[in-house]
C-alpha atoms as a PDB file:
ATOM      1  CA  UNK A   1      78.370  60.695 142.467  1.00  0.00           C
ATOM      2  CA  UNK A   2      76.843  58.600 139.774  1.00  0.00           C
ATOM      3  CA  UNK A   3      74.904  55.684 141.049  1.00  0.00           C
ATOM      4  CA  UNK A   4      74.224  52.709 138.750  1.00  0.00           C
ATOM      5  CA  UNK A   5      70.416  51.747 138.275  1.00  0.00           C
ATOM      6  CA  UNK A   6      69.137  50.011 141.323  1.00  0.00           C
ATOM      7  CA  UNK A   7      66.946  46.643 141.166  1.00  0.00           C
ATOM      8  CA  UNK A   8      63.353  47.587 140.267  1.00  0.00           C
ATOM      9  CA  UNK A   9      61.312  48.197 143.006  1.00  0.00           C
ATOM     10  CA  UNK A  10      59.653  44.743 143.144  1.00  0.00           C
ATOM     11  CA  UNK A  11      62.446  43.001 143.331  1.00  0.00           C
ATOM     12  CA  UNK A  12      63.896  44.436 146.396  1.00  0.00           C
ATOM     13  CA  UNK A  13      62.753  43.724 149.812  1.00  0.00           C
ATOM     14  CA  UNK A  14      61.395  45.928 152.438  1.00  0.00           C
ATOM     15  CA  UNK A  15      64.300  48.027 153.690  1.00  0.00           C
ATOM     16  CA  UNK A  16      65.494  46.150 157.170  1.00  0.00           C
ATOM     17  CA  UNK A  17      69.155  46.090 158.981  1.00  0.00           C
ATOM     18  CA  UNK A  18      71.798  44.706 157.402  1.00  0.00           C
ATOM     19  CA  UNK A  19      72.504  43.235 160.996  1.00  0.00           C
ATOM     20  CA  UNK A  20      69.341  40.921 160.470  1.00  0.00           C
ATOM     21  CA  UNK A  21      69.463  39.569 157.204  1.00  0.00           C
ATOM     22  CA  UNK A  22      73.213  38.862 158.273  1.00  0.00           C
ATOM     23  CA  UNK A  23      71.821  37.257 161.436  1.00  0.00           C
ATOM     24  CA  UNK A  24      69.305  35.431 159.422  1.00  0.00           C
ATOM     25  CA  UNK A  25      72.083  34.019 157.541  1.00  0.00           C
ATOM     26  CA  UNK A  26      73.781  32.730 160.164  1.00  0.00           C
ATOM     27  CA  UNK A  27      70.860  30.905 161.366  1.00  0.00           C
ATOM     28  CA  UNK A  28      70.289  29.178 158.121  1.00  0.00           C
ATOM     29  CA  UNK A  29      74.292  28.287 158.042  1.00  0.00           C
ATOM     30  CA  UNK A  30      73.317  26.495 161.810  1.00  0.00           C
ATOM     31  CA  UNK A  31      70.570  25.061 160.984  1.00  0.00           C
ATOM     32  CA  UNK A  32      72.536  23.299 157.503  1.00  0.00           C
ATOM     33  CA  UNK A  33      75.216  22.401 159.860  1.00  0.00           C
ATOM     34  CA  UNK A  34      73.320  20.127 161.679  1.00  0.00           C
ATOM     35  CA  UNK A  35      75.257  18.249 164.479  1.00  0.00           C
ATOM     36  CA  UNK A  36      78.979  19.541 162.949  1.00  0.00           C
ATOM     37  CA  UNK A  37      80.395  22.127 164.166  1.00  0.00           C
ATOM     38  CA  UNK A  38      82.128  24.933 162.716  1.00  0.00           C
ATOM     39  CA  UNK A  39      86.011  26.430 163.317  1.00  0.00           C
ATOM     40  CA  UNK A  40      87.148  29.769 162.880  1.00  0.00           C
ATOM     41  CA  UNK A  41      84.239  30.587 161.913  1.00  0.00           C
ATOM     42  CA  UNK A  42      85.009  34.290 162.663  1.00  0.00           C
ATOM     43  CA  UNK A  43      87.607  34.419 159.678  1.00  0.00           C
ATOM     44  CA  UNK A  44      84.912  32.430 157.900  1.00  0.00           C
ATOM     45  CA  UNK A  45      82.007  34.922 157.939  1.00  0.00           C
ATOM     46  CA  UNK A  46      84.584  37.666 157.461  1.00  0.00           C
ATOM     47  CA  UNK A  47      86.072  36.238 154.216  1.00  0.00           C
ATOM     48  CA  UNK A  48      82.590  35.109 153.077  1.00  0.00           C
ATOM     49  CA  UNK A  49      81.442  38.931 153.828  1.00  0.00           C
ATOM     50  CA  UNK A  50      83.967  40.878 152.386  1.00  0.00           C
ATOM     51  CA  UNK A  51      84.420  39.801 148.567  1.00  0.00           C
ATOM     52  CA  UNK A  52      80.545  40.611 147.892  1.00  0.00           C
ATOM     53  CA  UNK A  53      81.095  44.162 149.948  1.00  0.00           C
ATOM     54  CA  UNK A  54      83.889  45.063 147.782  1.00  0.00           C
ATOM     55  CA  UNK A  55      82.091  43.489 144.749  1.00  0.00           C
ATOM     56  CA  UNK A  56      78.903  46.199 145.239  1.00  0.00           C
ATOM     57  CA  UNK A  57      80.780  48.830 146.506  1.00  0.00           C
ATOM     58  CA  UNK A  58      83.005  48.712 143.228  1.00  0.00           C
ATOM     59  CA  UNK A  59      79.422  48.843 141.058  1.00  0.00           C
ATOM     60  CA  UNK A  60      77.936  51.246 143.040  1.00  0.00           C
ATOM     61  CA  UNK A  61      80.888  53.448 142.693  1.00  0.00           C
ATOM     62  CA  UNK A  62      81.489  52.310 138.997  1.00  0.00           C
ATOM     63  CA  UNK A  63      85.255  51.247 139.393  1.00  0.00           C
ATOM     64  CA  UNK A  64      86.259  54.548 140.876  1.00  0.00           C
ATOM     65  CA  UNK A  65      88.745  53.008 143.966  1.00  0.00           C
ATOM     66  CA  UNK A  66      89.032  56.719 145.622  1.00  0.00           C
ATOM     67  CA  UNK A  67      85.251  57.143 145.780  1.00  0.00           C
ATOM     68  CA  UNK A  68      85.145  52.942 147.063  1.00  0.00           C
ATOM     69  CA  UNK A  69      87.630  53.823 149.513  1.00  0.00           C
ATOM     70  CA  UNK A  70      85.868  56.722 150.701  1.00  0.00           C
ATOM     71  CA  UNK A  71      82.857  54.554 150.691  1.00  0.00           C
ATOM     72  CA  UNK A  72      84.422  51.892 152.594  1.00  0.00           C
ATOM     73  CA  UNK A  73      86.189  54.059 155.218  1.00  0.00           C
ATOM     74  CA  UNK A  74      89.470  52.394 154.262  1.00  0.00           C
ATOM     75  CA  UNK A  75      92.589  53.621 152.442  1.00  0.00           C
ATOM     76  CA  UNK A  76      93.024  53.712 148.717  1.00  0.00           C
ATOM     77  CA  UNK A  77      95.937  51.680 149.071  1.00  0.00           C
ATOM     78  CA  UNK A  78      93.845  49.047 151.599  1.00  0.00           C
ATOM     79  CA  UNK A  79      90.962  49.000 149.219  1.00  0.00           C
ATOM     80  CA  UNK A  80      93.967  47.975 146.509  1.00  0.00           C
ATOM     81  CA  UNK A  81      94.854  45.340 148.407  1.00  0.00           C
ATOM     82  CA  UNK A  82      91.963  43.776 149.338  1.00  0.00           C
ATOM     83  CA  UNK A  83      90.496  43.462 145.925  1.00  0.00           C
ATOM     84  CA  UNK A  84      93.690  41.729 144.841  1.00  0.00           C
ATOM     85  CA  UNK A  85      93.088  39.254 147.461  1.00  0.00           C
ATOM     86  CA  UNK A  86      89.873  38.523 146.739  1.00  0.00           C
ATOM     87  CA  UNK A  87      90.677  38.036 142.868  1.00  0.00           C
ATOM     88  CA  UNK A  88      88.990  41.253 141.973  1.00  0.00           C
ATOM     89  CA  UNK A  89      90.082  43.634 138.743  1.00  0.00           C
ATOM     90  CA  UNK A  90      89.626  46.880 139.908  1.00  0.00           C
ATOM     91  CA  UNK A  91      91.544  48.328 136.623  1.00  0.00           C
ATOM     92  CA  UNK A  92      88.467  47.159 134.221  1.00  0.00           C
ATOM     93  CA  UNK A  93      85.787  49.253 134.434  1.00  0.00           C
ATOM     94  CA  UNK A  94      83.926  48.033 131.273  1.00  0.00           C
ATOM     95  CA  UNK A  95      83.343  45.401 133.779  1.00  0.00           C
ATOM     96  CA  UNK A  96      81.419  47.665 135.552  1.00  0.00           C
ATOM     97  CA  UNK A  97      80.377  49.280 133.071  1.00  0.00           C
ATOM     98  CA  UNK A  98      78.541  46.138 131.291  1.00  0.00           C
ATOM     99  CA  UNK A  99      77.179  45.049 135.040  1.00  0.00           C
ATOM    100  CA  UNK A 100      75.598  47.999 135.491  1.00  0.00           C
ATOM    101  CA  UNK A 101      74.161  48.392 131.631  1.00  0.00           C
ATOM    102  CA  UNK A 102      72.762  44.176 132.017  1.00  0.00           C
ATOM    103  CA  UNK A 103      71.355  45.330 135.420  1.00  0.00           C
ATOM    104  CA  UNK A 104      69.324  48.468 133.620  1.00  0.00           C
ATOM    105  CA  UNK A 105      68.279  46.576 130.543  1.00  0.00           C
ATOM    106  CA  UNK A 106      66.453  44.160 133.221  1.00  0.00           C
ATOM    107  CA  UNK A 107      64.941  46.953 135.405  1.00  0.00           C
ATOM    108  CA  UNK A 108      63.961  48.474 132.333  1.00  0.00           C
ATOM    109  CA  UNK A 109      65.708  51.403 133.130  1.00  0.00           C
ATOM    110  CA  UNK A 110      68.172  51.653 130.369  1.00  0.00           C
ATOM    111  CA  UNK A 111      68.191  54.955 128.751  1.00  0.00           C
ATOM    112  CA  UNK A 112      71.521  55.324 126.042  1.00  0.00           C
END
């Protein structure tokens, strides 16, 4: 499978669960919240969480939806779905395509 150019090496950080930068997340959204209080804040971190997933998984897997699926562990048909709900055009992959050539050109890995 082709993967698009990662981040350079500086910019990334030290490889740690996904679980704790999630949690660390959360803590900041607390801490903002001061003395309010959230609601359904289940469907909130699930809807806040999902558009970015399907976002990276679509540039990692360069617009191909059967390889995002498989990614995923979800349907083809699901993975349709879900990108329509989140407002995202799975049919143009120069969209990708351009993502992935901006994010070389400032790694300084772009080779034509």
């Amino acid at each position: 499978m082709n993967q698009p150019p990662s981040a350079s090496p500086d910019d990334l950080l030290p490889a740690t669960p996904l679980r704790h930068h999630v949690y660390e997340a959360l803590r900041i959204y607390f801490h903002n919240l001061g003395d309010q209080q959230p609601s359904n804040l289940y469907d909130l971190v699930l809807r806040e969480m999902e558009s970015p997933l399907l976002e990276i998984v679509m540039l990692r897997t360069q617009g191909n939806q059967s390889q995002a699926a498989t990614l995923l562990g979800i349907n083809r048909g699901t993975l349709r779905k879900k990108l329509r709900q989140h407002g995202i055009d799975a049919t143009n992959e120069s969209t990708y395509t351009s993502i992935i050539t901006e994010q070389a050109h400032e790694s300084g890995n772009f080779r034509p």
